[in-house]
Protein backbone atom coordinates (compact mmCIF):
# COMPACT_ATOMS: atom_id res chain seq x y z
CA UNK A 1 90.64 44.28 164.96
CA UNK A 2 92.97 46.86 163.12
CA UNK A 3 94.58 48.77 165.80
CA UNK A 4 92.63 47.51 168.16
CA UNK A 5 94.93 48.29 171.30
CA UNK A 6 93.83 51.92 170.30
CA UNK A 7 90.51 51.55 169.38
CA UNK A 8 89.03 48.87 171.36
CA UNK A 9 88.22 50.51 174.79
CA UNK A 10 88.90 47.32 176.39
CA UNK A 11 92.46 46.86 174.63
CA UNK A 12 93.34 50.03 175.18
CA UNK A 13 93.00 49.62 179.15
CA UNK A 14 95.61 46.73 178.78
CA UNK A 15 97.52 49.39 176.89
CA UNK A 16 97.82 51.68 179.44
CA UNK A 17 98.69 48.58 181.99
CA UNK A 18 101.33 47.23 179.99
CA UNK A 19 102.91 51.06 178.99
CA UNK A 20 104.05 52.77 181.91
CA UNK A 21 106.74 56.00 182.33
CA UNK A 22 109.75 54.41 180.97
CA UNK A 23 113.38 55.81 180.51
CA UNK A 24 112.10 56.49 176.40
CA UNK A 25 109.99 58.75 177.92
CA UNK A 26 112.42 60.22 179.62
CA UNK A 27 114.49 60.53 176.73
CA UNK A 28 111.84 62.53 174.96
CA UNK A 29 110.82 64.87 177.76
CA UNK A 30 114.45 65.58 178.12
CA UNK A 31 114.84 66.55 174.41
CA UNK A 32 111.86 68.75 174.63
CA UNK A 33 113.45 70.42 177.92
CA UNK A 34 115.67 71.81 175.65
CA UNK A 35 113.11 74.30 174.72
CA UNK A 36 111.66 75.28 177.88
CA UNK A 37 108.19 76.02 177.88
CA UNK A 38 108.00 75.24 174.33
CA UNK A 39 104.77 74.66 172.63
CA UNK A 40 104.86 70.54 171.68
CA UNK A 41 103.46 68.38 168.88
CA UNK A 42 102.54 64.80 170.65
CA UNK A 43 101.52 63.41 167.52
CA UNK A 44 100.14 59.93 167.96
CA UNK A 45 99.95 61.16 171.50
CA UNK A 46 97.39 57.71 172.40
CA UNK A 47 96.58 57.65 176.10
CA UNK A 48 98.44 60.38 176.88
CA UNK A 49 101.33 59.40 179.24
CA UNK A 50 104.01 61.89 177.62
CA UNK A 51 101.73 64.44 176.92
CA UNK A 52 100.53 64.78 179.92
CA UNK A 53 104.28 64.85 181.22
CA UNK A 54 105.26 67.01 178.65
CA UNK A 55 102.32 69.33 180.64
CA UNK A 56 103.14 68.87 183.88
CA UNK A 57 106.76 69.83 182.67
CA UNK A 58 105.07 73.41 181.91
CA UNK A 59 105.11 73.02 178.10
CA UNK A 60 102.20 73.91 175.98
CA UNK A 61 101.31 70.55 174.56
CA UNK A 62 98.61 69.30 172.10
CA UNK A 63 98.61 65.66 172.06
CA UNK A 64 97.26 64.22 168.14
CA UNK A 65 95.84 60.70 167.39
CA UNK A 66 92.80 59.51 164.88
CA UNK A 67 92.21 56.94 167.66
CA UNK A 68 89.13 57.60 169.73
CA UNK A 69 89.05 55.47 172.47
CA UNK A 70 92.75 56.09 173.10
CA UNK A 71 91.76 59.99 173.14
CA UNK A 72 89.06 59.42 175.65
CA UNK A 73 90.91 57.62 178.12
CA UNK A 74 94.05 60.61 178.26
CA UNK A 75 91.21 62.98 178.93
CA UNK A 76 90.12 61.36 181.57
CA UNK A 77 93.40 61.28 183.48
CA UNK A 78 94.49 63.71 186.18
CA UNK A 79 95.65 66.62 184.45
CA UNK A 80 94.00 66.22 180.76
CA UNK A 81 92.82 69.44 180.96
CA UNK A 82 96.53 71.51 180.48
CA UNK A 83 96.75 69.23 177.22
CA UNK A 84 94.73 70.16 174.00
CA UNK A 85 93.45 67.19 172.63
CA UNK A 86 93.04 66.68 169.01
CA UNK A 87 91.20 63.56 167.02
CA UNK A 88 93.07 63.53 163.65
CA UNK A 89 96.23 62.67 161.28
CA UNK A 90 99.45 64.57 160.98
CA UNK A 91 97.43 66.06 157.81
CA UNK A 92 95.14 68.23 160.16
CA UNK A 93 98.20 70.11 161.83
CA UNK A 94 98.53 73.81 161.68
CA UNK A 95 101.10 76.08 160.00
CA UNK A 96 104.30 76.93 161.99
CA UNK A 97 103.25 76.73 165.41
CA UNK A 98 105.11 74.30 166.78
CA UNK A 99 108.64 74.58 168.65
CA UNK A 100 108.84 70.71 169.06
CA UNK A 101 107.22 67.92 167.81
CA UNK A 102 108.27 64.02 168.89
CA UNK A 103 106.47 60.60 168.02
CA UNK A 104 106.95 58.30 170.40
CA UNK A 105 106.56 54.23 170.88
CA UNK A 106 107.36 53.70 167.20
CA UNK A 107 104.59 55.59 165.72
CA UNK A 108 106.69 56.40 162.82
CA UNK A 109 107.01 52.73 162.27
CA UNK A 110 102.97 52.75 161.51
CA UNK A 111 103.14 54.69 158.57
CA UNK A 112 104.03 51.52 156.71
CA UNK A 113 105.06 53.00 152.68
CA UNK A 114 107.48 55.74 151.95
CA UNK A 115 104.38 57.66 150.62
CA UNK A 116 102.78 57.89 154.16
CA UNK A 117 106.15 58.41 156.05
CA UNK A 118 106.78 61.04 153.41
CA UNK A 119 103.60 62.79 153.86
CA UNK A 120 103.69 62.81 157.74
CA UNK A 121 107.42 64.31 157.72
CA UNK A 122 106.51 66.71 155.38
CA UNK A 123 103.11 67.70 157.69
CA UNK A 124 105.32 67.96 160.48
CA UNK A 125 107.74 69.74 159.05
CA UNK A 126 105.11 72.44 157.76
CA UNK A 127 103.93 72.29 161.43
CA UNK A 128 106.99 73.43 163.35
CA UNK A 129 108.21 76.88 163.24
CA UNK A 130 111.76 78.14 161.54
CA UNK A 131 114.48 75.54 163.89
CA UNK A 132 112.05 73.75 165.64
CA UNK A 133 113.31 70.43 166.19
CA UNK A 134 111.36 67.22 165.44
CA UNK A 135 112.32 63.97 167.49
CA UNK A 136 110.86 60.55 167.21
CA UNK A 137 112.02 56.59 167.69
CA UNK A 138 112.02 53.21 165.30
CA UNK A 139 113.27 50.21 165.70
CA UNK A 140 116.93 49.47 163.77
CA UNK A 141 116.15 46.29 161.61
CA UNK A 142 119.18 45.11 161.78
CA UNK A 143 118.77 43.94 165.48
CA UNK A 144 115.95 41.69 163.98
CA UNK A 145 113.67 42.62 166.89
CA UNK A 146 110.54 41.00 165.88
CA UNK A 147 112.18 38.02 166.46
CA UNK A 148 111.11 38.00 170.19
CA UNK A 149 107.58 38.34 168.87
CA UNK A 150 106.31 34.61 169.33
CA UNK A 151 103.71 33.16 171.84
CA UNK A 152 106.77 32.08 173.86
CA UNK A 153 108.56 34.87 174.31
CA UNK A 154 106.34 37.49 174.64
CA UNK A 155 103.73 35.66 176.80
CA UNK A 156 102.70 37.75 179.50
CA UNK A 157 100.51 38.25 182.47
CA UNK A 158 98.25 41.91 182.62
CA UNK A 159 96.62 43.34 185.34
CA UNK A 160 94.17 45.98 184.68
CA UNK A 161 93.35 48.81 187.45
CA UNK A 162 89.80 47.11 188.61
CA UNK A 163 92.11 43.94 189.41
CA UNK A 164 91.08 42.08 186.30
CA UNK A 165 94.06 39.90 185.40
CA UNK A 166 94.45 38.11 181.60
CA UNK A 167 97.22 36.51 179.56
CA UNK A 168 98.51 38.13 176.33
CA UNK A 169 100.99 37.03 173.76
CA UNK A 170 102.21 38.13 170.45
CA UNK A 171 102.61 36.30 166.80
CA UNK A 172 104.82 37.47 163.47
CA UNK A 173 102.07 36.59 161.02
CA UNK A 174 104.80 38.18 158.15
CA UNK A 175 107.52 39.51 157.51
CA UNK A 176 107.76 41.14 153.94
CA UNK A 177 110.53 44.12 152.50
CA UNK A 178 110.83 45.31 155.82
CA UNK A 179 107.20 45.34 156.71
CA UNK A 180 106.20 43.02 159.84
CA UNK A 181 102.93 42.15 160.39
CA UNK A 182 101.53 40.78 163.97
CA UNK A 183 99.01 40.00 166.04
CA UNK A 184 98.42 40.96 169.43
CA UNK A 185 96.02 38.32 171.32
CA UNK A 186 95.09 38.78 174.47
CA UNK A 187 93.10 36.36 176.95
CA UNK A 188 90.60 37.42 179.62
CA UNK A 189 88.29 36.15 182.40
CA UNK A 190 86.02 33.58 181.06
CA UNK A 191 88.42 32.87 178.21
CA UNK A 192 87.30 35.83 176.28
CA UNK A 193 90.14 36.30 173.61
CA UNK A 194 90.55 39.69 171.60
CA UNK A 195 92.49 40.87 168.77
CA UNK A 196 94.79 43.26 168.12
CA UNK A 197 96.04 43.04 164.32
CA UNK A 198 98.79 45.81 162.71
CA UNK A 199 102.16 46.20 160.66
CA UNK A 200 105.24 48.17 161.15
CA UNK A 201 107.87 49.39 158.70
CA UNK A 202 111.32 48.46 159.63
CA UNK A 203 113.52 51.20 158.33
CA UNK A 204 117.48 51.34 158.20
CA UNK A 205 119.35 54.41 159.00
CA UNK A 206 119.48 55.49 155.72
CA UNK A 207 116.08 54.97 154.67
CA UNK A 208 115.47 57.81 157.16
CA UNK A 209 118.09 60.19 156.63
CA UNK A 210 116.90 60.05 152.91
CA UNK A 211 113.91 60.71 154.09
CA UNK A 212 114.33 63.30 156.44
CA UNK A 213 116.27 65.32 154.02
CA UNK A 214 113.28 64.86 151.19
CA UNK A 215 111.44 66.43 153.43
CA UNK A 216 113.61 69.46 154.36
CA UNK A 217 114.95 68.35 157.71
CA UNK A 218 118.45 68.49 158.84
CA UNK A 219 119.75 65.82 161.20
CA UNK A 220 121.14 66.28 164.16
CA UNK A 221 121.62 63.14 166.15
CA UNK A 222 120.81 59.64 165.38
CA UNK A 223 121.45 57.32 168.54
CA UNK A 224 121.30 53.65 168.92
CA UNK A 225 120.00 53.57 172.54
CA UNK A 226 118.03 55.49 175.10
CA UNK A 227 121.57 56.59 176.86
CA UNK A 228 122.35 58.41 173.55
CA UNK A 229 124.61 54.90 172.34
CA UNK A 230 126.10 54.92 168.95
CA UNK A 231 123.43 53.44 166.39
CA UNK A 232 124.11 49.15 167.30
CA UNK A 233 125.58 49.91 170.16
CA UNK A 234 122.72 50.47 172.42
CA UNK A 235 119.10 49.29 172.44
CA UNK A 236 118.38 48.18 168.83
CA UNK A 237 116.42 51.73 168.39
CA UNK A 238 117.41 54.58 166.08
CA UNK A 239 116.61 58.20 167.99
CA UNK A 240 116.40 60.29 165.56
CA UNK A 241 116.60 64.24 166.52
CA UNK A 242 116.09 66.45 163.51
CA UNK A 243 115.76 70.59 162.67
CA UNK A 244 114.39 72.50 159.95
């Protein structure tokens, strides 16, 4: 299935095991602390870990995602209801209302051409108000990290909340102009074996910069790691922090 860590109910309960509070969330709840009690874009907000954070932090936060299942499973965790939960695309944003907006766990790598990045940035852009700031994370290509993506290295063990326990591993299936395709399978009880199929864009620095600035944004920070490391010096990201 497409996606199918997002829209398979199932999957996206080995999402949630597999994802929790990290130090990149960290990262982004710090950058929107710089606006305290800002209102915040979550867009491709999934299950809702950082939004709901983002809440708890007392921002006004309405998480975004066309997935579903992912949707129903934030609102059903402590605290959904301080979040305003929206079932839709960067295209279904409001005007300038915005102080913030971040996209976290490589969304921005899912918008796979330069016409969908283009489009989003320029959504987002049209969504935040005059200087708000938009933050969001990719992977730099040139630490090559879909290299690690092979049954070996990413084999894993899961355990989901009602103690069911499976197996998952991923697989490069290509790996084309920057574009990686993959599959996620994962292994349950009984040998069941789902799918989770998708591609991400690989983009340099200055495939973003460009277009950033297409879109009207000025850049303020691009760092190479979650401690704010010069891009190749830290965790094979690019952090990009951005104004209009």
């Amino acid at each position: 299935m497409l996606h199918g860590e997002f829209r398979d109910p199932l999957l996206v309960a080995v999402y949630d095991a597999e994802c929790p509070w990290t130090r990149e969330d960290d990262f982004f709840l710090g950058v929107a602390g710089e606006t305290p009690g800002g209102r915040v874009l979550d867009l491709g907000c999934g299950t809702g870990r950082l939004a709901l954070g983002l809440a708890a932090a007392g921002h006004a936060v309405t998480g975004v995602d066309p997935a579903r299942a992912s949707l129903q499973a934030a609102r059903a965790k402590p605290g959904s209801a301080r979040v305003t939960w929206v079932e839709g695309t960067s295209a279904d944003l409001p005007d300038a209302v915005f102080d913030v907006a971040v996209m976290t766990s490589h969304v921005a790598q899912f918008f796979v051409t330069d016409e969908e990045f283009d489009r989003a940035l320029a959504d987002l852009r049209r969504a935040l108000v005059a200087g708000g700031r938009l933050a969001f994370d990719t992977r730099d290509p040139a630490a090559r990290g879909w290299e690690a993506w092979n049954p070996i290295d990413s084999h894993r063990r899961f355990e989901l909340a009602d103690g069911t326990v499976g197996t998952a591993w991923t697989e490069v299936t290509s790996v084309i102009d920057g574009a990686v395709s993959f599959t996620q399978h994962y292994i349950f009880p009984g040998h069941e074996h789902r799918q989770s199929t998708a591609t991400l864009r690989f983009r340099t620095e200055q495939e973003i910069r460009a277009a950033l600035h297409t879109a009207g944004f000025q850049v303020g920070h691009i760092y190479g790691g979650w401690n704010r490391e010069p891009v190749g010096d830290g965790d094979g990201e690019l952090l990009v922090i951005a104004h209009n």
